[in-house]
Protein backbone atom coordinates (compact mmCIF):
# COMPACT_ATOMS: atom_id res chain seq x y z
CA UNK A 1 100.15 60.71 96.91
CA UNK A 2 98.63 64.33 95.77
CA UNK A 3 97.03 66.04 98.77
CA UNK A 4 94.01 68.26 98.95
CA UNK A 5 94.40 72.00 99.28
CA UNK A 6 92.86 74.95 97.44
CA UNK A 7 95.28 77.88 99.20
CA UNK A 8 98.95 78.40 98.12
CA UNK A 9 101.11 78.30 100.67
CA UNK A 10 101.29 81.41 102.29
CA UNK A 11 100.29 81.69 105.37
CA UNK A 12 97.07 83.37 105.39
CA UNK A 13 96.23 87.01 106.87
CA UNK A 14 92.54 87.97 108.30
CA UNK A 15 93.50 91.70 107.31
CA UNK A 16 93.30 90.84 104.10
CA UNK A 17 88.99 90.92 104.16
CA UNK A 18 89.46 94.89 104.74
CA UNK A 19 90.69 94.53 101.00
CA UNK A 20 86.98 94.36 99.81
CA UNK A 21 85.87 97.44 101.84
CA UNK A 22 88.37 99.59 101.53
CA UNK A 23 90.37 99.04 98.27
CA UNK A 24 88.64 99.94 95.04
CA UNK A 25 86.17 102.64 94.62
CA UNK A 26 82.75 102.29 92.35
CA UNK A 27 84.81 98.51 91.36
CA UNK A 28 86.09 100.14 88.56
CA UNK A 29 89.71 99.25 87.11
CA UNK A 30 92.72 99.15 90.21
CA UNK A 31 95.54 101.06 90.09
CA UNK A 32 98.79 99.17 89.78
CA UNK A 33 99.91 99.72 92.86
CA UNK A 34 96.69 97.73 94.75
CA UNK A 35 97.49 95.08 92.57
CA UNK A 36 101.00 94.60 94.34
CA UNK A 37 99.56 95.01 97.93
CA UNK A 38 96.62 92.89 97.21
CA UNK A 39 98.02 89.74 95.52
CA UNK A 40 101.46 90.02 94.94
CA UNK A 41 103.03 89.02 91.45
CA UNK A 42 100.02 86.78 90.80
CA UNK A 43 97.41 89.97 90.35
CA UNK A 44 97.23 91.04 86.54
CA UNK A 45 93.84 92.17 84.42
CA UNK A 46 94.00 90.17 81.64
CA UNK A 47 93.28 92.05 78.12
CA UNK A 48 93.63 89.19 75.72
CA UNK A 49 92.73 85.71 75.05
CA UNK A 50 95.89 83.28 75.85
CA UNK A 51 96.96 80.88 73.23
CA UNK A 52 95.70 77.19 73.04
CA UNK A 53 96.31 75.43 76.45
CA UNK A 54 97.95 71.59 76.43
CA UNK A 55 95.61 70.69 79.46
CA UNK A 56 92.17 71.90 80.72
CA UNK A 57 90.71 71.23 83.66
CA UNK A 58 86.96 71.37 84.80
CA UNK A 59 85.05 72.15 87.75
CA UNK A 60 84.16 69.31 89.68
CA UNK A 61 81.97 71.38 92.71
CA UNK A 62 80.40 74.91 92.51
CA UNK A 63 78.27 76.66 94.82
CA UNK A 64 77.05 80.53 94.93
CA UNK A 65 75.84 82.09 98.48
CA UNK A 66 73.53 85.15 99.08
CA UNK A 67 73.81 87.44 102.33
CA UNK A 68 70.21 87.56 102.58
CA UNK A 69 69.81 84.12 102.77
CA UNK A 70 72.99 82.66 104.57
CA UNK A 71 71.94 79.60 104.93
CA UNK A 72 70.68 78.38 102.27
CA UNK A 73 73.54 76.78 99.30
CA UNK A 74 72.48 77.60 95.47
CA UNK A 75 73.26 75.80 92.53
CA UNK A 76 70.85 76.69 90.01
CA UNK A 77 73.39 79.43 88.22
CA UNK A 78 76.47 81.41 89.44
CA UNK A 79 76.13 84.84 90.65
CA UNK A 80 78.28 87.79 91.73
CA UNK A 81 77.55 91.11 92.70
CA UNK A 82 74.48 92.89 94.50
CA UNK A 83 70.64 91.96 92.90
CA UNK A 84 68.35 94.88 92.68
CA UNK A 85 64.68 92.97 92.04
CA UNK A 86 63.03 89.66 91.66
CA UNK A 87 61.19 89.03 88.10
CA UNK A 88 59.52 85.66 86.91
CA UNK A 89 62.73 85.13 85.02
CA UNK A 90 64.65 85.76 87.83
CA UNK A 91 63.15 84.53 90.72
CA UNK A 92 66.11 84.40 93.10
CA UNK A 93 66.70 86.53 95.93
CA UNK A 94 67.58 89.70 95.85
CA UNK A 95 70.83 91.12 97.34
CA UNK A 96 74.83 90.27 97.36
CA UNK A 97 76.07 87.29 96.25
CA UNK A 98 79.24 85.66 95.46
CA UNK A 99 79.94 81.88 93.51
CA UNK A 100 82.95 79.40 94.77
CA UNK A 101 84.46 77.03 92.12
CA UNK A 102 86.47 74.09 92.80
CA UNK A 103 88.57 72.58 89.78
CA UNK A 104 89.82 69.42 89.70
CA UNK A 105 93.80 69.41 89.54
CA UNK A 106 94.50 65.49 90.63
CA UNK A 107 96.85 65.26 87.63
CA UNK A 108 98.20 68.36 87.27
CA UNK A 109 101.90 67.08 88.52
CA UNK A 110 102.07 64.25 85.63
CA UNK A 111 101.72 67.38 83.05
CA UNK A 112 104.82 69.09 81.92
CA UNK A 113 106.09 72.42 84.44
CA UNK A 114 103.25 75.24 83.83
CA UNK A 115 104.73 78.30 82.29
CA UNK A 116 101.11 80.24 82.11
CA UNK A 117 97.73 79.13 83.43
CA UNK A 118 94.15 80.81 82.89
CA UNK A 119 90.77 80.11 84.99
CA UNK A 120 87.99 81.26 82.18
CA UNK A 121 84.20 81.54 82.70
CA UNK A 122 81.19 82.83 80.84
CA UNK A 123 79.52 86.07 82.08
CA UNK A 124 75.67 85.26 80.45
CA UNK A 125 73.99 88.05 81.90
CA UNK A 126 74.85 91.55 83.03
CA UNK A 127 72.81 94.10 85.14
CA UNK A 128 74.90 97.05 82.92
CA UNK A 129 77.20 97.51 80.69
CA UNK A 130 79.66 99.11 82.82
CA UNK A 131 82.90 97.85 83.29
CA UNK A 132 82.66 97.02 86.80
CA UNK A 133 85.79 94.70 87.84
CA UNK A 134 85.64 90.95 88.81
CA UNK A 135 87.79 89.48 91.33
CA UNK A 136 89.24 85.75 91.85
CA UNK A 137 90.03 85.02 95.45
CA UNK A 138 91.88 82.21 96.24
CA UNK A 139 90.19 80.67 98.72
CA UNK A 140 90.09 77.11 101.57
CA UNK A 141 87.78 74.27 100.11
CA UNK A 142 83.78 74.27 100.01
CA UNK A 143 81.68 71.44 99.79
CA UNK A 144 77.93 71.02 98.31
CA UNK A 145 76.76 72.55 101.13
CA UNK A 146 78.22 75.77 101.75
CA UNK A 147 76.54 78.82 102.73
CA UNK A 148 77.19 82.30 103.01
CA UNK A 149 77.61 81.69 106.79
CA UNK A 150 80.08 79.01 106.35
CA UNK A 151 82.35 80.27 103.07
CA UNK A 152 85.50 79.50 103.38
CA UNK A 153 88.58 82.01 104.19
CA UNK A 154 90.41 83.35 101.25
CA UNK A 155 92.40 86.50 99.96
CA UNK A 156 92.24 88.40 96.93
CA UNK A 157 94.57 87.23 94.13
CA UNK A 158 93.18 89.02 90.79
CA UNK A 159 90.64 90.62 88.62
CA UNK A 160 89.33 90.97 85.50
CA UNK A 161 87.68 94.27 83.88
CA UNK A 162 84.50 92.89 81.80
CA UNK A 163 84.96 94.44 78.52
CA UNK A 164 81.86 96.84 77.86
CA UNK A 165 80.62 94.84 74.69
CA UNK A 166 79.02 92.87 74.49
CA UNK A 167 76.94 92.70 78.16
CA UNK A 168 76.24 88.71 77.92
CA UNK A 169 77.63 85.47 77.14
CA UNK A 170 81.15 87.37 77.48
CA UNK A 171 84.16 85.41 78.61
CA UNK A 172 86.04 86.84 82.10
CA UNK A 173 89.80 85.67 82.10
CA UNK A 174 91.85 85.65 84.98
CA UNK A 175 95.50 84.83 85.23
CA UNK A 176 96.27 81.88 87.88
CA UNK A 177 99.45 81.17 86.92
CA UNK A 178 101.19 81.68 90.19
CA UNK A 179 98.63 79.35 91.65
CA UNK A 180 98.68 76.78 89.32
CA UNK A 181 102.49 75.97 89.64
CA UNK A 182 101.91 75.79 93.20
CA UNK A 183 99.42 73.46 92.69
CA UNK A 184 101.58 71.37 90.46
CA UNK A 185 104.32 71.44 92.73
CA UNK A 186 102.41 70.58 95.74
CA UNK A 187 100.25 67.99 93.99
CA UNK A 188 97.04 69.50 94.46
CA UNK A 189 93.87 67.55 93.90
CA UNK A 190 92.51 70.46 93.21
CA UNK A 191 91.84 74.48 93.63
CA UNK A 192 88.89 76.40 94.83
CA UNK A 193 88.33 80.03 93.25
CA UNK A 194 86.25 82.63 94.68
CA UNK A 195 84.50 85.09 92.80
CA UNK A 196 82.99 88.20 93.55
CA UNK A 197 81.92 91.90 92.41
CA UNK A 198 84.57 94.12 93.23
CA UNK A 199 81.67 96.88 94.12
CA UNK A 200 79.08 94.95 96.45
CA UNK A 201 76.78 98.11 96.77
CA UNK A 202 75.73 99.31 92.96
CA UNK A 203 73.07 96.81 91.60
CA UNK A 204 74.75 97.65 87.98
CA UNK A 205 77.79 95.75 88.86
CA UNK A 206 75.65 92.44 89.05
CA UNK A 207 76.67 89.42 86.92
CA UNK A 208 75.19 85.90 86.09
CA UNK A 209 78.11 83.30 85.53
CA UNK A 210 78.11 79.88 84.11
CA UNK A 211 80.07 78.73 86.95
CA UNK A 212 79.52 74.44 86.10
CA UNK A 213 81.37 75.39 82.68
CA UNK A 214 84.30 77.20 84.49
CA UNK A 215 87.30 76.01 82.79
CA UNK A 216 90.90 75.82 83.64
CA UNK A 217 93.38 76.16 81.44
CA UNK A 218 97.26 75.36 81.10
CA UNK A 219 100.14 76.12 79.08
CA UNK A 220 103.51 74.62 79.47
């Protein structure tokens, strides 16, 4: 019977959080050799679309969390990055925030072996136009209810670099290959993502993201 997990195997680290703090500066592109201490052979900034998948998968749970409101779960839009000001067209706090997605995998071992697998998702709305990098961590499960003060555990697997144009309704790719076979292997019911600004400090790296339209996508 498939279990439920969203981590690959490895046994998990707490050094890895250091990662955020330390690693890239102004969350501009990483150098290559970050990529191999951060993730391993599953880190990679994707430049071009993949081909058409056989299988796609949707999200069945998303939540984003805010620092200055930790305990409080939002689900109104996904967010990433740090928010300078509140408008009447954006209301919601101000601050860093970061989204958790959880895609349904259940029959993901019934599909042919994966040979290349993509997690896609729309950026609508950027605070500039600057290519400030995205991350995917892979990350323990969340529920409808989690916070800031209770997200789950994860380490840093890749990024994407946003291209520059346009600013909105842009589409961030991020190769989860790696992941995915684990998850087929394993029999996964499914995987939680994490994203998050690489640079936490400069409002112009903020980002809205249609997180409920996350899609991932497989290749055999």
């Amino acid at each position: 019977m498939p279990t439920s997990r969203s981590l690959t195997g490895r046994r998990r680290s707490r050094s890895l959080y250091p990662l955020l703090a330390c690693g890239l500066v102004g969350g501009l592109a990483a150098p290559a050799a970050f990529a191999t201490q951060a993730a391993g052979a599953g880190a990679s900034v994707t430049k071009q679309q993949p081909s058409a998948p056989r299988a796609t998968y949707d999200v069945e749970q998303w939540v984003s969390v805010n620092e200055k409101i930790p305990n409080r779960t939002y689900k109104d839009i996904g967010r990433v990055g740090n928010k300078g000001y509140q408008t009447k067209d954006s209301p919601a706090p101000t601050g860093k925030w970061r989204t958790y997605i959880r895609v349904n995998t259940h029959n993901l071992h019934r599909h042919p072996k994966v040979s290349r697998a993509w997690l896609t998702v729309t950026n609508t709305w950027s605070q500039s136009c600057a290519p400030y990098n995205v991350e995917l961590w892979d990350t323990y499960g969340i529920t409808g209810n989690t916070t800031w003060n209770t997200q789950p555990r994860g380490r840093l697997f890749t990024w994407t670099t946003p291209r520059t144009s346009p600013c909105r309704n842009r589409t961030l790719t991020f190769d989860v290959t790696s992941l995915a076979k684990v998850a087929q292997d394993r029999h996964w019911r499914n995987i939680t993502f994490g994203l998050r600004s690489t640079n936490e400090t400069s409002t112009d790296a903020y980002k809205n993201l249609d997180a409920a339209h996350a899609r991932l996508h497989v290749q055999p």
